[in-house]
N, C-alpha and C. Protein backbone atom coordinates (compact mmCIF):
# COMPACT_ATOMS: atom_id res chain seq x y z
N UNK A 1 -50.46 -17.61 43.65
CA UNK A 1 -51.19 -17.00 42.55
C UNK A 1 -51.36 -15.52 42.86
N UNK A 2 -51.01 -14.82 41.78
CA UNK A 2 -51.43 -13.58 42.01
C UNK A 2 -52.60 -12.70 42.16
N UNK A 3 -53.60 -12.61 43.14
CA UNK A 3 -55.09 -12.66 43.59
C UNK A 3 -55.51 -11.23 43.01
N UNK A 4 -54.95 -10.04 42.89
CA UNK A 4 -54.95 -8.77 42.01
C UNK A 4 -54.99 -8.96 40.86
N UNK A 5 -54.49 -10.03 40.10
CA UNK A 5 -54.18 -10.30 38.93
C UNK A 5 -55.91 -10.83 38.63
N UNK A 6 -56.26 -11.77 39.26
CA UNK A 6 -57.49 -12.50 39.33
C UNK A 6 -58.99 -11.79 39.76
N UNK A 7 -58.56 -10.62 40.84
CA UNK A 7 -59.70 -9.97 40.89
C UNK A 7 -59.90 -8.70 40.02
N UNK A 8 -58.78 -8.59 39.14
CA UNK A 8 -58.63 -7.38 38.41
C UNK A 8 -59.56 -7.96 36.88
N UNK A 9 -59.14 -9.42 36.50
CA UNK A 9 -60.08 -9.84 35.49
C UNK A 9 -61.56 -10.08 36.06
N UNK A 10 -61.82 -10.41 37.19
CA UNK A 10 -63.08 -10.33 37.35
C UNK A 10 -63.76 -8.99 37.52
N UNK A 11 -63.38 -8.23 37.77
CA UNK A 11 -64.21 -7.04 37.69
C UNK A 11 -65.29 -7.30 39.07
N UNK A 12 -66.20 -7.01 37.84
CA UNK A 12 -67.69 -6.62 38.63
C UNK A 12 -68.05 -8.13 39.17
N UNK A 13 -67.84 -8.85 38.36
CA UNK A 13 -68.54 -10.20 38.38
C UNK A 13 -68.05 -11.06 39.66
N UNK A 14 -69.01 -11.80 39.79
CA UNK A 14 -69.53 -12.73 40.82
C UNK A 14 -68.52 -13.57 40.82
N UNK A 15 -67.68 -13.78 41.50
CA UNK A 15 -66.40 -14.81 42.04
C UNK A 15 -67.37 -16.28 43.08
N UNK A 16 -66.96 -16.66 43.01
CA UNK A 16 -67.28 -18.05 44.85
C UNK A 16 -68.39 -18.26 43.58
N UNK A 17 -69.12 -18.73 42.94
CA UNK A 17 -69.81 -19.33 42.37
C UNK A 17 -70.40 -20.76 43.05
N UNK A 18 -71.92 -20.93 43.27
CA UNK A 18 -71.74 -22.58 43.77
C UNK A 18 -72.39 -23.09 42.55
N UNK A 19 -71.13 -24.64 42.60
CA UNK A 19 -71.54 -24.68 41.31
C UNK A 19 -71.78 -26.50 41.58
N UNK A 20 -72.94 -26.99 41.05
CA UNK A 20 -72.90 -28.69 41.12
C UNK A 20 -71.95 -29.05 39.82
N UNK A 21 -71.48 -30.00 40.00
CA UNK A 21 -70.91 -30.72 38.69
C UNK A 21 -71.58 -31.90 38.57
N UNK A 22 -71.82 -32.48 37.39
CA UNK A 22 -72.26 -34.14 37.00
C UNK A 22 -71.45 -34.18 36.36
N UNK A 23 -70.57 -35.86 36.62
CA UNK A 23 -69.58 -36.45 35.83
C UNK A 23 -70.44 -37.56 35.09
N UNK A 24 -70.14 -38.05 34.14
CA UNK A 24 -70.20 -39.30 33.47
C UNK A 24 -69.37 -39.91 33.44
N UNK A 25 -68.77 -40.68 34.53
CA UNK A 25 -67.51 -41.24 34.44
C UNK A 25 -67.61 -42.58 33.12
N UNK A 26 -68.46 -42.57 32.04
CA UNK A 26 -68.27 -43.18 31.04
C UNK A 26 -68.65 -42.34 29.82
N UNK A 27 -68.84 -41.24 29.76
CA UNK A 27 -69.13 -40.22 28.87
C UNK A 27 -67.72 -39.41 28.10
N UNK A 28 -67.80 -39.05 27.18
CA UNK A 28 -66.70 -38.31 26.87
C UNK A 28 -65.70 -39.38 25.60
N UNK A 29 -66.20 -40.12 25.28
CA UNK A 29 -65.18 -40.96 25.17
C UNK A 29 -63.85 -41.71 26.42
N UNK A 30 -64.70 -42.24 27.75
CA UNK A 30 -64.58 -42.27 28.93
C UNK A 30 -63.54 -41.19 29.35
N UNK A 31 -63.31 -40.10 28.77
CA UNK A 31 -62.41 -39.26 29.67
C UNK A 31 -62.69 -38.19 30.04
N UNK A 32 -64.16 -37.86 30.69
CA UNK A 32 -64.78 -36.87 31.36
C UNK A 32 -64.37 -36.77 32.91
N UNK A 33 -63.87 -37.62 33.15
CA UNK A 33 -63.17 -37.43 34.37
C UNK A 33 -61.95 -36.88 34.74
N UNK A 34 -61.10 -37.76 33.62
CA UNK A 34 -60.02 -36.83 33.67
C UNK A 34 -59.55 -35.40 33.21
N UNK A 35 -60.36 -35.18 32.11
CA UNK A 35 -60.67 -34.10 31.78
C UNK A 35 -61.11 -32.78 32.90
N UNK A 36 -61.83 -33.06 33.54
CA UNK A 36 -62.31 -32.09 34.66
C UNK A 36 -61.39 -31.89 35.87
N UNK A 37 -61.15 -33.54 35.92
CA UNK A 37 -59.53 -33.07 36.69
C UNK A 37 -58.63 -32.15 36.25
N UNK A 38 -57.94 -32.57 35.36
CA UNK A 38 -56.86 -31.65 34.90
C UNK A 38 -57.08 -30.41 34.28
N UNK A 39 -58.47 -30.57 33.45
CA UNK A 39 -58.88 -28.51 33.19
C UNK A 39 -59.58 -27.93 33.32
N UNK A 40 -61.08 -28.56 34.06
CA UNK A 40 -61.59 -27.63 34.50
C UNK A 40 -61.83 -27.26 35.82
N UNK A 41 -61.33 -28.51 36.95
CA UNK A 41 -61.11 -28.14 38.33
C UNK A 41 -60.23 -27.29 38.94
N UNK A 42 -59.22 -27.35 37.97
CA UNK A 42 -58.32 -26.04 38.34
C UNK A 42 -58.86 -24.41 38.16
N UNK A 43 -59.78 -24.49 37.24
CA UNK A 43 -60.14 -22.88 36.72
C UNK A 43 -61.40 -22.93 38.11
N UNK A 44 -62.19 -24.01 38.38
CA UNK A 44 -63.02 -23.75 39.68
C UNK A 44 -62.44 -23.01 40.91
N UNK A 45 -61.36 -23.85 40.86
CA UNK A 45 -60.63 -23.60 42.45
C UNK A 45 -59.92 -22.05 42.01
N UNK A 46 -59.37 -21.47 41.07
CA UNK A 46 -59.22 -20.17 40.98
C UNK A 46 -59.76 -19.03 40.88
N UNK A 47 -61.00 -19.53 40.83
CA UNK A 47 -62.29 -18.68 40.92
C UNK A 47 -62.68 -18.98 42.09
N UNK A 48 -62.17 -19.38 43.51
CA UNK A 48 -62.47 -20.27 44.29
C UNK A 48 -64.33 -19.93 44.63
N UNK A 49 -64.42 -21.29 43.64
CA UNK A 49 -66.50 -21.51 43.63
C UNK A 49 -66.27 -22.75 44.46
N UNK A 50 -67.55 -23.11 45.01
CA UNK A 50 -67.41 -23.74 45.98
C UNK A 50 -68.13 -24.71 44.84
N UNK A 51 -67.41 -26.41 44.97
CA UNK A 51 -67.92 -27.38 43.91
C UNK A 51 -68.52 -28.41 44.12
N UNK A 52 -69.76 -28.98 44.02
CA UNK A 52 -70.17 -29.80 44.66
C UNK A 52 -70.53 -30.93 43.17
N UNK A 53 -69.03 -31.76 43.02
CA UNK A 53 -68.62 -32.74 42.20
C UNK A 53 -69.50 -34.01 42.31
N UNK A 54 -70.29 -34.81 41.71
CA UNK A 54 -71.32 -36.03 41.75
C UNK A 54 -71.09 -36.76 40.49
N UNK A 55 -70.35 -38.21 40.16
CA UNK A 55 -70.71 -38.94 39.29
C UNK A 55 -72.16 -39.93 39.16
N UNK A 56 -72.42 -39.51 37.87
CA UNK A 56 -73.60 -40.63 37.46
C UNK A 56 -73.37 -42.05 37.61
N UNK A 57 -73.80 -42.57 38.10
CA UNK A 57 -73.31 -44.44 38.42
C UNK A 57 -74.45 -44.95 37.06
N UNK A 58 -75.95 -44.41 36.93
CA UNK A 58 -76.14 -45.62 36.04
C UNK A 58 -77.36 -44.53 35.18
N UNK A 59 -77.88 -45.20 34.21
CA UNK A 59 -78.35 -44.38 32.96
C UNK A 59 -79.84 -43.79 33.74
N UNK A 60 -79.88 -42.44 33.05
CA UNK A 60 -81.00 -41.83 33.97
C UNK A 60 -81.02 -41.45 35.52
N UNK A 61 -79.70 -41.78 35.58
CA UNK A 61 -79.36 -41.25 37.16
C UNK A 61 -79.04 -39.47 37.53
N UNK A 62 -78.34 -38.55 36.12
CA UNK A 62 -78.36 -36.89 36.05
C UNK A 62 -80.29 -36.81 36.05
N UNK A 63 -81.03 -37.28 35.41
CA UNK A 63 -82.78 -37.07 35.68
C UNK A 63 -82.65 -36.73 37.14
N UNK A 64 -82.97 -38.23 37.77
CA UNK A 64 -82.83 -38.13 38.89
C UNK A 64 -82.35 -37.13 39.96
N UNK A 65 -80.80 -37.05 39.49
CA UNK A 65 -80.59 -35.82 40.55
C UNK A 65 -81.13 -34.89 40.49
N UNK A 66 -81.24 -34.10 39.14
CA UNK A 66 -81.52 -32.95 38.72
C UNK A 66 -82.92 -32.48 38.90
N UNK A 67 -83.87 -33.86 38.98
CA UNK A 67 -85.32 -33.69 39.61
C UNK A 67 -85.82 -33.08 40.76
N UNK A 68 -84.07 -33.84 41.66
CA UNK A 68 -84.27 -33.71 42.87
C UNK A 68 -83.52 -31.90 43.55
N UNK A 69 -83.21 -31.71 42.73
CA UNK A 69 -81.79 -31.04 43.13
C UNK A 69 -82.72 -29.46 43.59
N UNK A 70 -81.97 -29.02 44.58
CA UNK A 70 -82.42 -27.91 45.20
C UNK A 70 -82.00 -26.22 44.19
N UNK A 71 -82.69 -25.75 43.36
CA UNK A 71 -81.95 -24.46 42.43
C UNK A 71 -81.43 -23.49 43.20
N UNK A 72 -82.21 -23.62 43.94
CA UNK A 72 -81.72 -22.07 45.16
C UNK A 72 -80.22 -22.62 45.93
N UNK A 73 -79.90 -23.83 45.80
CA UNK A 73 -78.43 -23.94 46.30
C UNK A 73 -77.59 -23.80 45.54
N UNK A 74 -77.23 -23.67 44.06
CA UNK A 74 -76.73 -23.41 43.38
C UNK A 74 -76.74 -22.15 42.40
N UNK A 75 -75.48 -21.68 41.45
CA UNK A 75 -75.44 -20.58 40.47
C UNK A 75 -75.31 -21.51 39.06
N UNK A 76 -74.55 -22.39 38.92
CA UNK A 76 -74.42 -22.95 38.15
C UNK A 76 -74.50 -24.48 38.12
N UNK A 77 -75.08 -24.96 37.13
CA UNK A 77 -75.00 -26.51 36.69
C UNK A 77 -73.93 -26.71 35.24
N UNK A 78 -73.31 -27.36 35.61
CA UNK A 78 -71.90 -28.50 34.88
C UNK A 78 -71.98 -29.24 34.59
N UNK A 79 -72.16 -29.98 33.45
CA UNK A 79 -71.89 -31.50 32.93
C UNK A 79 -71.08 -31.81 32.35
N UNK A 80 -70.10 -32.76 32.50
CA UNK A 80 -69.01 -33.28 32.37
C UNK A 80 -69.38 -34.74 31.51
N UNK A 81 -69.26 -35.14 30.01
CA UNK A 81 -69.98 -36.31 30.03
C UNK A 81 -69.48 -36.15 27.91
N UNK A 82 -70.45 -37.00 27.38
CA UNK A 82 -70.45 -37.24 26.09
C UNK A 82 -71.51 -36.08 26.22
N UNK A 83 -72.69 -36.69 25.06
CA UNK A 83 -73.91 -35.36 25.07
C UNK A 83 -75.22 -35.87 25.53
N UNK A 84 -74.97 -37.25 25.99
CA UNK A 84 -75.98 -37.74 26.74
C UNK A 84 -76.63 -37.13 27.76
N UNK A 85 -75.86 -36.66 28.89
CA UNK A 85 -75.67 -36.00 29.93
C UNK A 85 -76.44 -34.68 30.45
N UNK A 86 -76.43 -33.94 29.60
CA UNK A 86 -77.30 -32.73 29.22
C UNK A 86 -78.36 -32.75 28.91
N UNK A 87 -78.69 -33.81 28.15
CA UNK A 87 -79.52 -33.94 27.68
C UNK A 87 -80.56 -34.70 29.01
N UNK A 88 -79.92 -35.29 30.28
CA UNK A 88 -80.62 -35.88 31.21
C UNK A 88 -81.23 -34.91 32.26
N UNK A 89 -79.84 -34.00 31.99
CA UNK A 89 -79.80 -33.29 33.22
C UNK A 89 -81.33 -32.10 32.82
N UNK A 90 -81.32 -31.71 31.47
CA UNK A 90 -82.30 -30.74 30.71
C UNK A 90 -83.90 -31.49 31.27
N UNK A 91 -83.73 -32.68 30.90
CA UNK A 91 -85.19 -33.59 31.18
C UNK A 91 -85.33 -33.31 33.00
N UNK A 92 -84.20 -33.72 33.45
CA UNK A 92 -84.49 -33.67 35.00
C UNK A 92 -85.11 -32.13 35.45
N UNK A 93 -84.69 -31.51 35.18
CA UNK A 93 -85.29 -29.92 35.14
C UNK A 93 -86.47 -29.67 34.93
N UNK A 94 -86.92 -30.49 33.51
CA UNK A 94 -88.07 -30.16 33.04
C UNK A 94 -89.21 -30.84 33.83
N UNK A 95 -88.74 -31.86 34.61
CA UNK A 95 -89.82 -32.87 35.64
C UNK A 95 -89.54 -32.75 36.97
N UNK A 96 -89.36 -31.44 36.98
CA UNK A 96 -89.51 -30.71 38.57
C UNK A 96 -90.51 -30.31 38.65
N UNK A 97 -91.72 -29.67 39.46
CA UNK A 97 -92.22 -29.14 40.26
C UNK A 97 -92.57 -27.90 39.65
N UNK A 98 -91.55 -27.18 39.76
CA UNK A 98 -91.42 -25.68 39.28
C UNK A 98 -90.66 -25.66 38.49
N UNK A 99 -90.74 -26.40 37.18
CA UNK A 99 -89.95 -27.00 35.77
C UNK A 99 -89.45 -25.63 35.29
N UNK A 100 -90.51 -24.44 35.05
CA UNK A 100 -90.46 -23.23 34.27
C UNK A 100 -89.34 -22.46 35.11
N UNK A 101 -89.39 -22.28 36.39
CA UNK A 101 -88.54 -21.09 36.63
C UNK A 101 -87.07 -22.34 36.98
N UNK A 102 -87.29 -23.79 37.43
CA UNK A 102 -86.09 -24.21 37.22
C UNK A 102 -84.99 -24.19 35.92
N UNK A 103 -86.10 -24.14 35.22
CA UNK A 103 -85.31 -24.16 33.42
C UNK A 103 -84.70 -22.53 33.43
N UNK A 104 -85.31 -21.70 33.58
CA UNK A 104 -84.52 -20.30 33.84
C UNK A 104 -83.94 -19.55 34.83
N UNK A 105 -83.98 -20.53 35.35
CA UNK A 105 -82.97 -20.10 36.67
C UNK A 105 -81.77 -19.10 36.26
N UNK A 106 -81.46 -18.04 36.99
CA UNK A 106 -79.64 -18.03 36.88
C UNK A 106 -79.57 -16.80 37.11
N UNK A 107 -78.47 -16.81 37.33
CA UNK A 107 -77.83 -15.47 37.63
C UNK A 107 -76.92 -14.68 36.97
């Protein structure tokens, strides 16, 4: 790959991104998986962000993580899913601790 080519579109901006992903490996019309395989894991790894990929196993399980999930280790949150997903991951946020600055997090 041509890496001039790649740092010339990024400019100013923030490359290595850490980014969590949530899959719904039954979301999407079950093809949120493959989907992320084939188009959006490739644009990760060329931006090389470091990806820390997690499928949901069972309903209310993105809450869960997202309750749990550390903000300061990450730049970005990903959901991969139908529109369920977002919608878990939004709630899990909101039943943190520090709900307010988790919900506005970012960079």
């Amino acid at each position: 790959m041509g890496w001039a080519l790649v740092d010339s579109a990024y400019g100013q901006a923030q490359r290595k991104k850490r980014i969590k992903v949530l899959i719904n490996p039954f979301g999407g019309l079950d093809r949120a998986v493959k989907q992320y395989s084939k188009e959006i894991e490739p644009v990760f790894a060329a931006a090389r962000c470091e990806v820390d990929a997690q499928r949901a196993t069972h309903p209310g399980h993105a809450i869960e993580i997202t309750e749990n999930l550390d903000i300061d280790a990450y730049d970005v949150m990903v959901s991969c899913s139908g529109d369920g997903l977002p919608y878990e991951c939004i709630n899990g946020l909101a039943k943190k601790l520090n709900a307010a600055e988790a919900l506005r997090h970012g960079r």
